[in-house]
C-alpha atoms as a PDB file:
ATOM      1  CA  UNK A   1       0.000   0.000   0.000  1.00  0.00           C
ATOM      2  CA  UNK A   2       1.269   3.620  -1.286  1.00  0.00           C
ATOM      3  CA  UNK A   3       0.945   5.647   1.975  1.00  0.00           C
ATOM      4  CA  UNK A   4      -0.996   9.353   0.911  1.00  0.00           C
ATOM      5  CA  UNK A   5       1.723  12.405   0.543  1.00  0.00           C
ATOM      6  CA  UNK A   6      -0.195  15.525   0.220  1.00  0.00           C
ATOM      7  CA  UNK A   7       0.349  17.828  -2.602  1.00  0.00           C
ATOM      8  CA  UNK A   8       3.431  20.007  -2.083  1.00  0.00           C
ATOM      9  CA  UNK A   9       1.078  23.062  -2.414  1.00  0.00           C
ATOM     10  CA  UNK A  10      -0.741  22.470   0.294  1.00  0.00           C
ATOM     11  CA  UNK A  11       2.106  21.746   2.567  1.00  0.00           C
ATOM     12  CA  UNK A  12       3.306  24.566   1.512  1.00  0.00           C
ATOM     13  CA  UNK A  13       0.309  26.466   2.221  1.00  0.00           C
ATOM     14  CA  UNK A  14       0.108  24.855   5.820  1.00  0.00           C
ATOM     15  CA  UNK A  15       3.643  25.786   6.760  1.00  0.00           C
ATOM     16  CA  UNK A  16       3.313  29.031   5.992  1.00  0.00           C
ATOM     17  CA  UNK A  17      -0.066  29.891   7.493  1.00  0.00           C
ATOM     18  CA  UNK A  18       1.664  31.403  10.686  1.00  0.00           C
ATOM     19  CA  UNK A  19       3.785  33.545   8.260  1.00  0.00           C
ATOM     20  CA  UNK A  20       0.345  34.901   6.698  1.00  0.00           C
ATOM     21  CA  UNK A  21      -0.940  36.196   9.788  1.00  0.00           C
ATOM     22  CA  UNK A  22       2.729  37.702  10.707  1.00  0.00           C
ATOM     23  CA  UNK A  23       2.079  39.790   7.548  1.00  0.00           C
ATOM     24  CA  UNK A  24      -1.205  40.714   8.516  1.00  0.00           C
ATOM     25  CA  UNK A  25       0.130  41.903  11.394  1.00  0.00           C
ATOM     26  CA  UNK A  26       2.958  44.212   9.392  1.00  0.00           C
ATOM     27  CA  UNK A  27      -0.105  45.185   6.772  1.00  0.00           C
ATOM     28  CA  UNK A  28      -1.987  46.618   9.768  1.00  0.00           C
ATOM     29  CA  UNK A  29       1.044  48.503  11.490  1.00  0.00           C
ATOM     30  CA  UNK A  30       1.854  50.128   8.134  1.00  0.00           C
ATOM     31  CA  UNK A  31      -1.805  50.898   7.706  1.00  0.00           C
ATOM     32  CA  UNK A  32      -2.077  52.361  11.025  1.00  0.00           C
ATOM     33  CA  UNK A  33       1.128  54.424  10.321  1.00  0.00           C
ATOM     34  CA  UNK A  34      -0.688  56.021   7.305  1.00  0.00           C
ATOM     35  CA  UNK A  35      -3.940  56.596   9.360  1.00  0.00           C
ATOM     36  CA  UNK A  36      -1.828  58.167  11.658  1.00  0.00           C
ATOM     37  CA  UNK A  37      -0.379  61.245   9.603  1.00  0.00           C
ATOM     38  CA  UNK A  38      -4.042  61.285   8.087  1.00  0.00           C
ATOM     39  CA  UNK A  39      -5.637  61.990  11.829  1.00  0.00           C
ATOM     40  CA  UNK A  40      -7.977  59.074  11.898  1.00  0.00           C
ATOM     41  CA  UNK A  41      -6.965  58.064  15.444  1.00  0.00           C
ATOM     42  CA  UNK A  42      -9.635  55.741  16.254  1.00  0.00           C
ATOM     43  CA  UNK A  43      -8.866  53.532  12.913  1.00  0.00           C
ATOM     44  CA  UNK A  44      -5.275  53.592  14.226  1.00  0.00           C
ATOM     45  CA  UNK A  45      -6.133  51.619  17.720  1.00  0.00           C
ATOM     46  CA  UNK A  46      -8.658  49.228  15.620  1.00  0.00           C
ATOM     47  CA  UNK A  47      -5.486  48.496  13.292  1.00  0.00           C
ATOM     48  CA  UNK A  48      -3.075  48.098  16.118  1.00  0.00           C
ATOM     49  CA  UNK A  49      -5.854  45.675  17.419  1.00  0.00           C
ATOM     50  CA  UNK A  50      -6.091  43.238  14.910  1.00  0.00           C
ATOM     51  CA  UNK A  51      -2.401  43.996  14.716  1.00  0.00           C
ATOM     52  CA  UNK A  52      -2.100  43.106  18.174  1.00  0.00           C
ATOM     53  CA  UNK A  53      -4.683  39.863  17.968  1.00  0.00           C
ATOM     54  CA  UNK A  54      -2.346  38.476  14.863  1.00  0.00           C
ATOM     55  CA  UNK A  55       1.037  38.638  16.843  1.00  0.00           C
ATOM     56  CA  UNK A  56      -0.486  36.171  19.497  1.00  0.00           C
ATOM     57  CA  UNK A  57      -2.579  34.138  17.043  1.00  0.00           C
ATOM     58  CA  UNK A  58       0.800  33.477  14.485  1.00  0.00           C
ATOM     59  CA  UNK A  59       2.854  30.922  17.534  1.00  0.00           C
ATOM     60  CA  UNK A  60      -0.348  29.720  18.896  1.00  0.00           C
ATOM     61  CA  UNK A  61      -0.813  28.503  14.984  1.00  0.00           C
ATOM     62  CA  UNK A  62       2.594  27.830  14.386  1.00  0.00           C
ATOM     63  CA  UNK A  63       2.538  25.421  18.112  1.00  0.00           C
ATOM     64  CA  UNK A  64      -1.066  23.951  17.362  1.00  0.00           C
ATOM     65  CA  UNK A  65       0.150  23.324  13.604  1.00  0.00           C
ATOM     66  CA  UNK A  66       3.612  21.714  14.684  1.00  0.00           C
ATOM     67  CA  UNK A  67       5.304  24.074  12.041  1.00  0.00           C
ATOM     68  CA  UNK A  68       7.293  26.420  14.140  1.00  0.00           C
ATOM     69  CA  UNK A  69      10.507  27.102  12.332  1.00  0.00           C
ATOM     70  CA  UNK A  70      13.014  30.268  12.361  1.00  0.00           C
ATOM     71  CA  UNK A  71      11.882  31.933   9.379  1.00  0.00           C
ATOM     72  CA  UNK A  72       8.521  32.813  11.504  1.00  0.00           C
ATOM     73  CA  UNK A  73      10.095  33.867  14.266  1.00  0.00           C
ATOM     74  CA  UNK A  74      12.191  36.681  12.722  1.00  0.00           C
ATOM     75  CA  UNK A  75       9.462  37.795  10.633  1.00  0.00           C
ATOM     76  CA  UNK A  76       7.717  38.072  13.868  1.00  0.00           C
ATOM     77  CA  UNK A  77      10.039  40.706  14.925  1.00  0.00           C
ATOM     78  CA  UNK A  78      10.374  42.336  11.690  1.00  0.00           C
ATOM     79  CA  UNK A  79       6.791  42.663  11.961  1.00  0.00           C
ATOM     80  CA  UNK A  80       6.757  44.004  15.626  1.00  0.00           C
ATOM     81  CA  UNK A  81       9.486  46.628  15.225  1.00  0.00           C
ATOM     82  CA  UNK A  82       6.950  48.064  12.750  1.00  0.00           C
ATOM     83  CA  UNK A  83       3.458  47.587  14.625  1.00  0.00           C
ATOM     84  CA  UNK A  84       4.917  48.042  18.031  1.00  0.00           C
ATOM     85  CA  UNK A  85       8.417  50.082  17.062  1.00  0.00           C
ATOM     86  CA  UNK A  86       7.275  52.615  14.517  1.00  0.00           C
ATOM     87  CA  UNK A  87       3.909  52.999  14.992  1.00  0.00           C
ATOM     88  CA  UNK A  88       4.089  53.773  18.842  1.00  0.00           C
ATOM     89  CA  UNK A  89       6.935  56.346  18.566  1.00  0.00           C
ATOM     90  CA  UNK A  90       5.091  57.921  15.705  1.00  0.00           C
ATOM     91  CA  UNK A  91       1.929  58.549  18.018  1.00  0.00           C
ATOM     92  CA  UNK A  92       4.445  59.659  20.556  1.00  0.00           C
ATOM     93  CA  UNK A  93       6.057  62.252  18.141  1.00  0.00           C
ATOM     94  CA  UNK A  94       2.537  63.463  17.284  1.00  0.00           C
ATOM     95  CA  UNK A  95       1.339  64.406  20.163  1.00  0.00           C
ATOM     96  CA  UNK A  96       4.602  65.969  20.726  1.00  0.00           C
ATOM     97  CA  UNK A  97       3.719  68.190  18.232  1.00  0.00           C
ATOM     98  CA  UNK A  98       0.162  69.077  19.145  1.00  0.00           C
ATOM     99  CA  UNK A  99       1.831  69.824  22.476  1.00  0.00           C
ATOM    100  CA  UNK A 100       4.303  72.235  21.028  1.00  0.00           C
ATOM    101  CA  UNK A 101       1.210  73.866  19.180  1.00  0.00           C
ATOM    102  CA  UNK A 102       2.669  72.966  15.766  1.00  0.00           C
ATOM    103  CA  UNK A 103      -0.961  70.720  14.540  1.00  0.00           C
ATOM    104  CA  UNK A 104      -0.306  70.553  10.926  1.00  0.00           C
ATOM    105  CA  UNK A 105       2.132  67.800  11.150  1.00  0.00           C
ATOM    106  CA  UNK A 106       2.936  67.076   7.319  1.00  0.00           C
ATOM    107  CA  UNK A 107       3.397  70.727   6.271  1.00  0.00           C
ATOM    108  CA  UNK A 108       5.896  71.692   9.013  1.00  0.00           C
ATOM    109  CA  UNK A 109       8.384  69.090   8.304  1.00  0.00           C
ATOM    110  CA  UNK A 110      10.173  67.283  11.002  1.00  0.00           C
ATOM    111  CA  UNK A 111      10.359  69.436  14.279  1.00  0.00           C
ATOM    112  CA  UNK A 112      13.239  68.292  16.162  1.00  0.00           C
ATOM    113  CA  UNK A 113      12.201  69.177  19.161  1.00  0.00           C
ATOM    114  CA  UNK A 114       9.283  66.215  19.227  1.00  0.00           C
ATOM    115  CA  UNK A 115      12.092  63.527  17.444  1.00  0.00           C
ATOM    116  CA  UNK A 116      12.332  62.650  21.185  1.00  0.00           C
ATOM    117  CA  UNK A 117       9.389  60.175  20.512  1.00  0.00           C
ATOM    118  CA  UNK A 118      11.657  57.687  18.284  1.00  0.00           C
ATOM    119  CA  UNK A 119      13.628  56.997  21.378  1.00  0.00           C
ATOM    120  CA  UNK A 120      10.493  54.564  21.900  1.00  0.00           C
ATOM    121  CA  UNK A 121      11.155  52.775  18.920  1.00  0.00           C
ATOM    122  CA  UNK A 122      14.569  52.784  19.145  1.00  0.00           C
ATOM    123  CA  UNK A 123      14.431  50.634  22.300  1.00  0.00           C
ATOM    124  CA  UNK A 124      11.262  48.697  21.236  1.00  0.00           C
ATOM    125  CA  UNK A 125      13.807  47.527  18.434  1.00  0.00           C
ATOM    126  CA  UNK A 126      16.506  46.516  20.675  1.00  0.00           C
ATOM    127  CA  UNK A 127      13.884  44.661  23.140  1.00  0.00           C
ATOM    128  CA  UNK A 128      12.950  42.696  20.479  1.00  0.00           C
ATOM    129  CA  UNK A 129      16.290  41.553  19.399  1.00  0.00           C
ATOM    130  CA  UNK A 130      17.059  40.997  22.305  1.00  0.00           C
ATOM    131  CA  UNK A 131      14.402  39.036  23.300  1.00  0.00           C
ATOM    132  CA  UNK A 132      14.960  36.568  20.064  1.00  0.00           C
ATOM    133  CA  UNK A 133      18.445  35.583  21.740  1.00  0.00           C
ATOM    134  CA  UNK A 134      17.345  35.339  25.222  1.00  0.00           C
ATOM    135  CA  UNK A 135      16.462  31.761  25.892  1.00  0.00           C
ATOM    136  CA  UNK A 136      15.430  33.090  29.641  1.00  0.00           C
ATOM    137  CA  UNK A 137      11.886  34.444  27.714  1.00  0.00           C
ATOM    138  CA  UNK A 138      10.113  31.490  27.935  1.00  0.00           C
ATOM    139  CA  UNK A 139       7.660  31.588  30.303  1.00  0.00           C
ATOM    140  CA  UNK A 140       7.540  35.028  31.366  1.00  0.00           C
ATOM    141  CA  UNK A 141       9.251  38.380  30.221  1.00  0.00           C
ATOM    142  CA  UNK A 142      12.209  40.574  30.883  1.00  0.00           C
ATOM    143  CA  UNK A 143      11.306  43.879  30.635  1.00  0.00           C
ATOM    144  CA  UNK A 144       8.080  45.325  29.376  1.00  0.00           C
ATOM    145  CA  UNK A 145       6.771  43.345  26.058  1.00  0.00           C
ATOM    146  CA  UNK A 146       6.696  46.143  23.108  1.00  0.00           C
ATOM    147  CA  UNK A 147       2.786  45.123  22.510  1.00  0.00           C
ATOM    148  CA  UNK A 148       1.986  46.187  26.237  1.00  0.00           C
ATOM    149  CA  UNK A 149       4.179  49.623  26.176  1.00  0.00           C
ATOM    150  CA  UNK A 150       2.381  50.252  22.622  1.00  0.00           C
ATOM    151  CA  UNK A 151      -1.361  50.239  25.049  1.00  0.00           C
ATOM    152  CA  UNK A 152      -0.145  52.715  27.243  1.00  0.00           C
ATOM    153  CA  UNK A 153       0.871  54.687  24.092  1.00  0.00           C
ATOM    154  CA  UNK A 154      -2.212  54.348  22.276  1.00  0.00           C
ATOM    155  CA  UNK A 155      -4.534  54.728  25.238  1.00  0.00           C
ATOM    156  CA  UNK A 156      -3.086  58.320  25.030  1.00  0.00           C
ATOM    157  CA  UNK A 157      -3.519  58.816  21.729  1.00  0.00           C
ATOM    158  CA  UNK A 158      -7.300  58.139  22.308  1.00  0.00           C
ATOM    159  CA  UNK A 159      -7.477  59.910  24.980  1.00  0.00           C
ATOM    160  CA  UNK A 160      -6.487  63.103  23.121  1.00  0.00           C
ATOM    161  CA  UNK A 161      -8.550  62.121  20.057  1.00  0.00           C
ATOM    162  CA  UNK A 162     -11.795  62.115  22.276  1.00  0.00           C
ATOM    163  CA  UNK A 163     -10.791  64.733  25.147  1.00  0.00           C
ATOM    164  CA  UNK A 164     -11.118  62.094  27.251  1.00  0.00           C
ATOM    165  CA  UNK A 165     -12.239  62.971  31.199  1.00  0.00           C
ATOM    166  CA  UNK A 166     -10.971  66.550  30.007  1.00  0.00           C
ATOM    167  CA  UNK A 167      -6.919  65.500  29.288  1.00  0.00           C
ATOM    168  CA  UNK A 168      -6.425  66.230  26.122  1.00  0.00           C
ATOM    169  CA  UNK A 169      -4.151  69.025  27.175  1.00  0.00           C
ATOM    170  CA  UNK A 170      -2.586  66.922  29.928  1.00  0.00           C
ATOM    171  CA  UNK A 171      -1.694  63.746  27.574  1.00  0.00           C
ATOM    172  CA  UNK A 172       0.331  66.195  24.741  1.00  0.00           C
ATOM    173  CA  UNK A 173       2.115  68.055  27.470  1.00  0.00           C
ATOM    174  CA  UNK A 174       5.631  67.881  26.469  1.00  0.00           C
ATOM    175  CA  UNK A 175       7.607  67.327  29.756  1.00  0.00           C
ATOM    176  CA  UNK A 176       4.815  64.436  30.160  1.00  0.00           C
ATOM    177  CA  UNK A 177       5.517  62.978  26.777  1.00  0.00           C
ATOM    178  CA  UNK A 178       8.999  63.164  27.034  1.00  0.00           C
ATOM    179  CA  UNK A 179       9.005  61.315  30.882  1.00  0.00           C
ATOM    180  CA  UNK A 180       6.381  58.700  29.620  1.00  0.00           C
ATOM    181  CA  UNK A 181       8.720  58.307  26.236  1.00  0.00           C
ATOM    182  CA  UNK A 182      11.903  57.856  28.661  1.00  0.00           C
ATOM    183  CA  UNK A 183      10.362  55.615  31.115  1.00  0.00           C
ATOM    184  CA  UNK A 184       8.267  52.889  28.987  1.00  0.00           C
ATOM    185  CA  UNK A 185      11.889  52.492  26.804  1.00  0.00           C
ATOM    186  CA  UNK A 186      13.480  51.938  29.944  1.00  0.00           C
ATOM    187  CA  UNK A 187      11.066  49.520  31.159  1.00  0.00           C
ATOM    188  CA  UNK A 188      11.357  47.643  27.568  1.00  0.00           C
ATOM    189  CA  UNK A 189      15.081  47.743  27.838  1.00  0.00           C
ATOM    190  CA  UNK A 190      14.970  46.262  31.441  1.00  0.00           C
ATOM    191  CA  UNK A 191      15.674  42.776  32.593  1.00  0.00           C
ATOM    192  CA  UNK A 192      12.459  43.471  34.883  1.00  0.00           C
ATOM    193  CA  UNK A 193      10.644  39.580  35.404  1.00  0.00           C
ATOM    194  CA  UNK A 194       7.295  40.758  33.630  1.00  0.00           C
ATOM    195  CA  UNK A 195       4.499  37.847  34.228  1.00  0.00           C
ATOM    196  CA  UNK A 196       3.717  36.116  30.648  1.00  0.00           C
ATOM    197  CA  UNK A 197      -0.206  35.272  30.309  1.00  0.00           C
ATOM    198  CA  UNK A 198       0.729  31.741  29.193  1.00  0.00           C
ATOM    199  CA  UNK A 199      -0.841  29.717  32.102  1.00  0.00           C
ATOM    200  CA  UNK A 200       1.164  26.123  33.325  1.00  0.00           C
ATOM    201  CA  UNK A 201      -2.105  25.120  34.676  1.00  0.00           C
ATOM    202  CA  UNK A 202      -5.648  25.391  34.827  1.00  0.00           C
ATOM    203  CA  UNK A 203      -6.948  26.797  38.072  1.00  0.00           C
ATOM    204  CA  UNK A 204      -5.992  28.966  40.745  1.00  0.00           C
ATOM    205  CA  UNK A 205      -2.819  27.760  42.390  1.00  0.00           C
ATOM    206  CA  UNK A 206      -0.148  29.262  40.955  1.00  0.00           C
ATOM    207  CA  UNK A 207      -2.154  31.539  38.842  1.00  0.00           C
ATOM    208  CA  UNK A 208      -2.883  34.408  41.269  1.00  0.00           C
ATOM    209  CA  UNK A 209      -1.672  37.562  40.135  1.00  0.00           C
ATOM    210  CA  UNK A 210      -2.209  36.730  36.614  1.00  0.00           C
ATOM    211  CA  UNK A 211      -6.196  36.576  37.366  1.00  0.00           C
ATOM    212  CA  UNK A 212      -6.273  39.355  40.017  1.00  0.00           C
ATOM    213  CA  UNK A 213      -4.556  41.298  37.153  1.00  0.00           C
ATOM    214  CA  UNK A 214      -7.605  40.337  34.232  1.00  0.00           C
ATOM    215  CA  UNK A 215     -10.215  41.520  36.617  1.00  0.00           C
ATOM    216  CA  UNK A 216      -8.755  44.419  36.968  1.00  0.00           C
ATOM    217  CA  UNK A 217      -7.784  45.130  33.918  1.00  0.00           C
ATOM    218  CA  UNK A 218     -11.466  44.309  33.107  1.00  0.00           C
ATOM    219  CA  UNK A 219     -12.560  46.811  35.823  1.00  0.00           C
ATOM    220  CA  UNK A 220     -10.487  49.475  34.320  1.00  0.00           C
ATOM    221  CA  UNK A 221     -11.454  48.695  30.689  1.00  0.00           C
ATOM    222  CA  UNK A 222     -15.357  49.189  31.377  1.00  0.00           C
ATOM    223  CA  UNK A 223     -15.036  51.797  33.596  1.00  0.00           C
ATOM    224  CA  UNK A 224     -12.863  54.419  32.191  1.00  0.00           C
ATOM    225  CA  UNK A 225     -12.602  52.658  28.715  1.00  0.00           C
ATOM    226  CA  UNK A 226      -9.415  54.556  26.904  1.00  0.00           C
ATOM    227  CA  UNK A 227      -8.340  56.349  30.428  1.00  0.00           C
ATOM    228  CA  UNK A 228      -8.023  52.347  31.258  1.00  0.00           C
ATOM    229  CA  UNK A 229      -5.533  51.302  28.911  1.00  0.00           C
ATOM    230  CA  UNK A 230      -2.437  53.059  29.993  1.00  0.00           C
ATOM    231  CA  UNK A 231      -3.698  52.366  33.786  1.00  0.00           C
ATOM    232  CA  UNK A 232      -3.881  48.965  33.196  1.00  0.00           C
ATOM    233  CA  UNK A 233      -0.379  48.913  31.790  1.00  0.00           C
ATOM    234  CA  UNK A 234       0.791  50.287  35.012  1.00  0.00           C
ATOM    235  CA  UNK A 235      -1.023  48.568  36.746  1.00  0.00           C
ATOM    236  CA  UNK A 236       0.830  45.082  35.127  1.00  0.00           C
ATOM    237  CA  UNK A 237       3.727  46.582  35.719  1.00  0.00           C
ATOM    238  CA  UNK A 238       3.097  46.701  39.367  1.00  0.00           C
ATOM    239  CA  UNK A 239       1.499  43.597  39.849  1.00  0.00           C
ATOM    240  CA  UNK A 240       5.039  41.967  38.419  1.00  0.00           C
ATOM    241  CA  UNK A 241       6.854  43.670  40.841  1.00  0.00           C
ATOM    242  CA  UNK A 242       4.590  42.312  43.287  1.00  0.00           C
ATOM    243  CA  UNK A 243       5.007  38.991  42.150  1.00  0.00           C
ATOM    244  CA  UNK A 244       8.584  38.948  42.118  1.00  0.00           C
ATOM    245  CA  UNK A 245       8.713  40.267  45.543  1.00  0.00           C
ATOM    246  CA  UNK A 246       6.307  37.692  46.806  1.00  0.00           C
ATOM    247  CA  UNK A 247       8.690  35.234  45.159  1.00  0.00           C
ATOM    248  CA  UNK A 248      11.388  36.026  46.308  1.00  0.00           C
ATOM    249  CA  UNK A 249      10.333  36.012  49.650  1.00  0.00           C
ATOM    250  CA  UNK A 250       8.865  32.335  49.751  1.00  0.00           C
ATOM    251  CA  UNK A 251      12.795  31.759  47.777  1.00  0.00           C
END
């Protein structure tokens, strides 16, 4: 009997599924980058989204596939540095601008004084090489993940495209820009323990913070919807300091 081989199409096809969905989440970064510059603001966070929902769909794929292989992984990155590099710093660098009262971003050229903002992307770009050579980054994170310092970054932008709770004014502030700028690419940088949301086990035990953390998070979301999303960065930030506190002290 002449065991089956399937067609070398669709193997090829099947291998590279994870790949497709890496793109996707380039195509969106790029697309947000052009919404950007073109003030659409809310199709920017629905962009980063799905942008957001591909990077943890490609390796669940890839794992549930069994057709993990280099190739994806360093498209991953390429992919990131864009959607979670680029993009973020960009947002950064505009609302450096509308804080410097310079709104027509295109027609002034680059204003040096907001190139600050890049200093975002510069870092999320050495995070993520970084974190393709680490072999600690298994099952949790050093430093802050690029996806979760690109919430805190679009929460602001949000919050300035809707005036949210009044803070328009407060989120384009300059010296605030240029401290949240200097402090998330610190935190990426960082050999911090960050908790990763990839669970060992079902259940409680040994789960705590990680589903103290989603309530809250939840809380935050419903309740001050944008204003939530950089407060529920900070608030994961915290809860990982907790957590390595707490384990170092039953260590």
């Amino acid at each position: 009997m002449v065991a089956y081989r399937a067609p070398k199409f669709y193997v090829l096809m099947r291998k590279n599924i994870p790949n497709f969905i890496t793109l996707l989440n380039l195509l969106c970064g790029s697309l947000a980058l052009v919404s950007l510059f073109a003030q659409q603001y809310i199709q920017v966070f629905w962009l980063l989204l799905i942008s957001g929902l591909s990077d943890f769909l490609d390796g669940l794929v890839a794992r549930a596939l069994g057709v993990q292989a280099p190739l994806g992984r360093e498209l991953d990155s390429l992919a990131d540095v864009v959607s979670f590099g680029l993009v973020p710093g960009s947002v950064l660098y505009v609302l450096l601008v509308q804080g410097y009262h310079r709104s027509e971003v295109w027609s002034s050229g680059l204003y040096w004084p907001a190139a600050v903002a890049f200093v975002f992307s510069l870092a999320a770009a050495w995070r993520l090489a970084k974190f393709n050579i680490d072999v600690r980054q298994r099952h949790y994170f050093l430093g802050l993940s690029t996806p979760a310092a690109t919430v805190f970054v679009v929460g602001l932008l949000l919050i300035f495209a809707r005036d949210s709770w009044g803070l328009a004014d407060v989120v384009t502030m300059p010296l605030f820009l240029w401290a949240v700028t200097i402090v998330l690419s610190l935190l990426m940088v960082s050999d911090i323990p960050m908790f990763s949301f990839k669970l060992e086990q079902v259940g409680w035990a040994g789960n705590e913070f990680q589903i103290i953390f989603a309530l809250v998070a939840l809380g935050l979301l419903v309740g001050l919807r944008e204003l939530g999303l950089p407060l529920i960065v900070m608030c994961y930030v915290l809860f990982s300091l907790a957590q390595n506190v707490w384990h170092s002290q039953k260590g």
